[in-house]
Structure formats: structure tokens, C-alpha cells
Protein backbone atom coordinates (compact mmCIF):
# COMPACT_ATOMS: atom_id res chain seq x y z
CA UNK A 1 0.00 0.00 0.00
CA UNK A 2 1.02 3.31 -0.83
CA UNK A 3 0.75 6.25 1.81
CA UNK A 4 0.18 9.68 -0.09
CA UNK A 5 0.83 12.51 2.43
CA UNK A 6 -0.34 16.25 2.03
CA UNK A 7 -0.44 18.72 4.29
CA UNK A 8 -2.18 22.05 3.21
CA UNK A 9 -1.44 25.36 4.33
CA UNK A 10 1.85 24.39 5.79
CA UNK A 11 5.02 22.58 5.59
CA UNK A 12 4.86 19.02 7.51
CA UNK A 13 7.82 18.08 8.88
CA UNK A 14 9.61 14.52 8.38
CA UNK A 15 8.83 13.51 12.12
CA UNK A 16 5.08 14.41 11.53
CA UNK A 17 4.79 12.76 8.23
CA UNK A 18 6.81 9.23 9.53
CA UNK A 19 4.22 9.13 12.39
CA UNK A 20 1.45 9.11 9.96
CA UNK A 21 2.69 7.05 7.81
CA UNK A 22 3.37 4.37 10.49
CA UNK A 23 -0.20 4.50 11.51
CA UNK A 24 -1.68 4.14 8.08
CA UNK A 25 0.57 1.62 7.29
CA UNK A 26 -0.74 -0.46 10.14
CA UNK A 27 -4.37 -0.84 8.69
CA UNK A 28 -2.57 -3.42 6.41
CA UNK A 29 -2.80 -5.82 9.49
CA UNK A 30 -6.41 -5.56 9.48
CA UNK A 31 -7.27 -5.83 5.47
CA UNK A 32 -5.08 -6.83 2.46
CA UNK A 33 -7.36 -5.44 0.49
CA UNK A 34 -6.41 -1.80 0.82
CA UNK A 35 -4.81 -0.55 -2.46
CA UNK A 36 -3.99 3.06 -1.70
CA UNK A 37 -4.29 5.59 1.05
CA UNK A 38 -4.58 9.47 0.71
CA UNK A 39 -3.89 11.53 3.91
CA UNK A 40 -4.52 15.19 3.83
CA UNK A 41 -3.73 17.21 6.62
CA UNK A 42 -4.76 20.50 7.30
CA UNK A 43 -4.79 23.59 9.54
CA UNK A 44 -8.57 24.90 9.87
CA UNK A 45 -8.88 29.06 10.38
CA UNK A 46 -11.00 28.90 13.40
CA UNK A 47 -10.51 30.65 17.23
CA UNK A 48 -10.32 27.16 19.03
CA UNK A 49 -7.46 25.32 19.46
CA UNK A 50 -8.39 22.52 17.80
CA UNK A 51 -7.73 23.29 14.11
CA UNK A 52 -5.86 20.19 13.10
CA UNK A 53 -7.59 18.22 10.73
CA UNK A 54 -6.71 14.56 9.51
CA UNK A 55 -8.85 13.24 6.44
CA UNK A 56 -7.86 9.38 5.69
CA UNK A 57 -9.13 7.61 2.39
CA UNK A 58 -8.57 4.31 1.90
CA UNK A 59 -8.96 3.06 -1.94
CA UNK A 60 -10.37 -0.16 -1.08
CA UNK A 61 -11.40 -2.56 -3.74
CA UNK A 62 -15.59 -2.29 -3.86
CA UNK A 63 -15.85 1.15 -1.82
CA UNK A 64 -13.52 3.70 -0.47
CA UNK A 65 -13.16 4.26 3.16
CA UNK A 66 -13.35 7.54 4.51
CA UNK A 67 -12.49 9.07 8.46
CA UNK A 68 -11.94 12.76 9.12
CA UNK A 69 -10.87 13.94 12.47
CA UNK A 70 -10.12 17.49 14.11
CA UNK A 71 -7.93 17.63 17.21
CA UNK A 72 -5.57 20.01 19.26
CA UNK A 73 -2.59 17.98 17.62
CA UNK A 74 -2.09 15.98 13.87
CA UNK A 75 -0.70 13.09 15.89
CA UNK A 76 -4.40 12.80 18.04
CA UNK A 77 -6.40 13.56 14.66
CA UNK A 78 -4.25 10.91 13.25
CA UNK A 79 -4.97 8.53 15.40
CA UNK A 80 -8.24 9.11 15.97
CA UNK A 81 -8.76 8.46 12.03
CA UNK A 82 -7.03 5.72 11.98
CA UNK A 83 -9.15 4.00 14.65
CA UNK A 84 -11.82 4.92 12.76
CA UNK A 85 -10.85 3.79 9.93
CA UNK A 86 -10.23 0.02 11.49
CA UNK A 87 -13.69 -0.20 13.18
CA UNK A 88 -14.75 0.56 9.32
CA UNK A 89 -12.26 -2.17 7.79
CA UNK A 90 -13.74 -4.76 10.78
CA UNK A 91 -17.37 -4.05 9.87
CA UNK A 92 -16.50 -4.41 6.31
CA UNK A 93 -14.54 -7.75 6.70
CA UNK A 94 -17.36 -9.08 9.05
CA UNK A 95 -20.03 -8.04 6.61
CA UNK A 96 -17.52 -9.91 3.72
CA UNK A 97 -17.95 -13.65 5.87
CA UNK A 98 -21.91 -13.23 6.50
């Protein structure tokens, strides 16, 4: 699986970018399936501190998989997607064996 990283409205740095790469990558344990994953990461303009958005799309052979997540930090919106994103792969694999 590929891990396609952009961040949007500012420069991510290599620490940033290996951490979210690590998490995505980890999906892998819970499907084979996944083909491609597009992370965009973004800073929101709003007066709260929590303007760190995380938007994870899986391409996914029969549907995409979608999680979006807005925290203080990219790490916690990262990982919040991420989780997310498994509960969606375990539904999907459950549904797969019915």
C-alpha cells in the first residue's frame, strides 16, 4: 500500500509525516485489500485550538473508506482516524464472511 501525504497550508515536517505514515501503514494488518491511502492534513482558520484536521481515504477494492478527524494535535487527529478507519475495515470484513 502506498501512503500519499499532504499537508495544506503548511510545511509538515519529516517527524510528523513518519508518524502518519506508520499508523496508516498499520491498517494493512487488518485488510489486504487496501490498495492506496490518501492523507490530507490541514490547519482549519477557526478561534479554538483545535484546528488540526486529519482526512484518511482508503482506496479499497468495492468502496472507499473515509475518516476525518479534528484535534488540538495531527498526531491525536491521526490517530483518531485511523481508529476509525479500522472499526470501518472490521465491519467491512465481518459483513464480507456473512
Amino acid at each position: 500500500m502506498r501512503v500519499k501525504i499532504q499537508s495544506i497550508h503548511f510545511d509538515a515536517d519529516a517527524k510528523l509525516l513518519n508518524f502518519v505514515e506508520s499508523k496508516v501503514e498499520k491498517l494493512n494488518t487488518y485488510s489486504n485489500d487496501i490498495l492506496d491511502s490518501e492523507v490530507f492534513l490541514r490547519l482549519e482558520k477557526s478561534s479554538s485550538h483545535e484546528n488540526k484536521v486529519a482526512e484518511i481515504k482508503l482506496l479499497v477494492p468495492g468502496n472507499d473508506l473515509f475518516a476525518k478527524r479534528q484535534c488540538k494535535t495531527f498526531e491525536e487527529a491521526t490517530d483518531q482516524a485511523v481508529e476509525a478507519l479500522r472499526r470501518q475495515l472490521k465491519k467491512q470484513k465481518e459483513k464480507a464472511m456473512d
